[in-house]
Protein backbone atom coordinates (compact mmCIF):
# COMPACT_ATOMS: atom_id res chain seq x y z
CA UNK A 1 101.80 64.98 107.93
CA UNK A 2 104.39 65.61 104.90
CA UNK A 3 101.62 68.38 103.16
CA UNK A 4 101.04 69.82 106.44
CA UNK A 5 104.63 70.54 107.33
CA UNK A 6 104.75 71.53 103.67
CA UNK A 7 102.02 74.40 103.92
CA UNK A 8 103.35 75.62 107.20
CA UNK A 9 106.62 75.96 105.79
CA UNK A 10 104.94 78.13 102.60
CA UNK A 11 103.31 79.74 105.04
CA UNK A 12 106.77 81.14 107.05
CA UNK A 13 108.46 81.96 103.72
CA UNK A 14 105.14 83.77 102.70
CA UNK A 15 105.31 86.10 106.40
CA UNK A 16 108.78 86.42 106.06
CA UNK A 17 108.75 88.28 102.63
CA UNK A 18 105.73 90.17 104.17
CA UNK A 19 106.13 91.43 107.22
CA UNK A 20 109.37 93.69 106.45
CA UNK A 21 106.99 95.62 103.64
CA UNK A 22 104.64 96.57 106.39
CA UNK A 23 106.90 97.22 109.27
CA UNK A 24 108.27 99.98 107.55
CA UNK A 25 106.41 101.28 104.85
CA UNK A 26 107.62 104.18 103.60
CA UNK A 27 111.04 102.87 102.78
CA UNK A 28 112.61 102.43 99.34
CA UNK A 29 114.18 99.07 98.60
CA UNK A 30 117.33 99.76 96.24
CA UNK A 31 119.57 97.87 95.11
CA UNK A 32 123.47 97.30 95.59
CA UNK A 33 123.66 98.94 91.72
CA UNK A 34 122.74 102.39 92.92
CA UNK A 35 124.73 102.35 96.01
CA UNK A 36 128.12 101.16 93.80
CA UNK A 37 127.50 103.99 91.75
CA UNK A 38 127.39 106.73 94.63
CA UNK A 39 130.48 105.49 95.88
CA UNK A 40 132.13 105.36 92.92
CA UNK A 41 130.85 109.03 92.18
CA UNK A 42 131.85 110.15 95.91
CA UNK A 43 135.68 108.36 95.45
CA UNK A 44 136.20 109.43 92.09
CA UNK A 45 133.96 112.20 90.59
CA UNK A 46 135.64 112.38 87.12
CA UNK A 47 135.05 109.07 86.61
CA UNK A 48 133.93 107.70 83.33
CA UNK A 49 131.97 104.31 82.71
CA UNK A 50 134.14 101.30 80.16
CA UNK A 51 130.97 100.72 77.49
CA UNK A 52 127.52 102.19 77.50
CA UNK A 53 124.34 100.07 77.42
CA UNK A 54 123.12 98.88 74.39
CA UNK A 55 120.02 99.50 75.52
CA UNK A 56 117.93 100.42 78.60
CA UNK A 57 114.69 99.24 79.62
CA UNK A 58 111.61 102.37 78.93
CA UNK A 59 111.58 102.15 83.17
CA UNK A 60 111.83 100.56 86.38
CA UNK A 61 109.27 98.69 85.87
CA UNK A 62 110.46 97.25 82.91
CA UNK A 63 113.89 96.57 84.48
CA UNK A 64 112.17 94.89 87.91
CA UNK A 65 110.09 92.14 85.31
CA UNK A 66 113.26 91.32 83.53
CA UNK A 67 115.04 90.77 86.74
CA UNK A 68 111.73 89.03 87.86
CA UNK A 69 112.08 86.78 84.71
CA UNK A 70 115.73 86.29 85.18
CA UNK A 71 115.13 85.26 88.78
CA UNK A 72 112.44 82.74 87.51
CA UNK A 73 114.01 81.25 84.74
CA UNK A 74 117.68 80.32 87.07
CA UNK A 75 115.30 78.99 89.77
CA UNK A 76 113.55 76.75 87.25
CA UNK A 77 116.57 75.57 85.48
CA UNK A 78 118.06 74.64 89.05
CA UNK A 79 114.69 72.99 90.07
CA UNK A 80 115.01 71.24 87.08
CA UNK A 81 117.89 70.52 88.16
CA UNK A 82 117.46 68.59 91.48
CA UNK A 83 114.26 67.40 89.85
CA UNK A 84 116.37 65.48 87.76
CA UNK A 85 118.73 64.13 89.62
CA UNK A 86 116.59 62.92 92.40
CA UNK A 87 114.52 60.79 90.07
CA UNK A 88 118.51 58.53 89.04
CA UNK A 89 118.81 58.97 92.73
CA UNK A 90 115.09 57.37 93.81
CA UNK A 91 115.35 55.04 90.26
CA UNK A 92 118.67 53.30 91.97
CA UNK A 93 117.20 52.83 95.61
């Protein structure tokens, strides 16, 4: 009962990351980055960045697997986490 409740639950998260890709196709996914920096262009035109990069990924491609990686390695050390802390939780009871 607990793996079958388990896959079905996969199985919504799975659809759920889906379904918006294919219900509207031609769209571009951005991110909030992009839009700050239009509206920070449209307030104040003249404006000019703090610091610089010290250095920018060859493309977006590049950028989206180091975010991918980033992503990864938080949810693992949170996992790891909770992983942790419900074995002195199950090791008491």
């Amino acid at each position: 009962m607990k793996k079958q409740t388990t896959l079905i639950l996969i199985l919504i998260v799975i659809v759920l990351a889906i379904v918006p890709l294919f219900m509207n196709p031609g769209s571009e996914f951005g991110g909030a980055d992009g839009q700050a920096e239009g509206a920070i262009l449209e307030i104040a035109p003249d404006y000019q960045p703090w610091f610089e990069s010290l250095w920018s990924p060859p493309g977006g491609e590049t950028e989206s697997l180091l975010f991918a990686l980033q992503a990864a390695f938080g949810a693992g050390v949170v996992g790891y986490y909770f992983g942790v802390k419900r074995g002195q939780f199950s090791t008491k009871n």
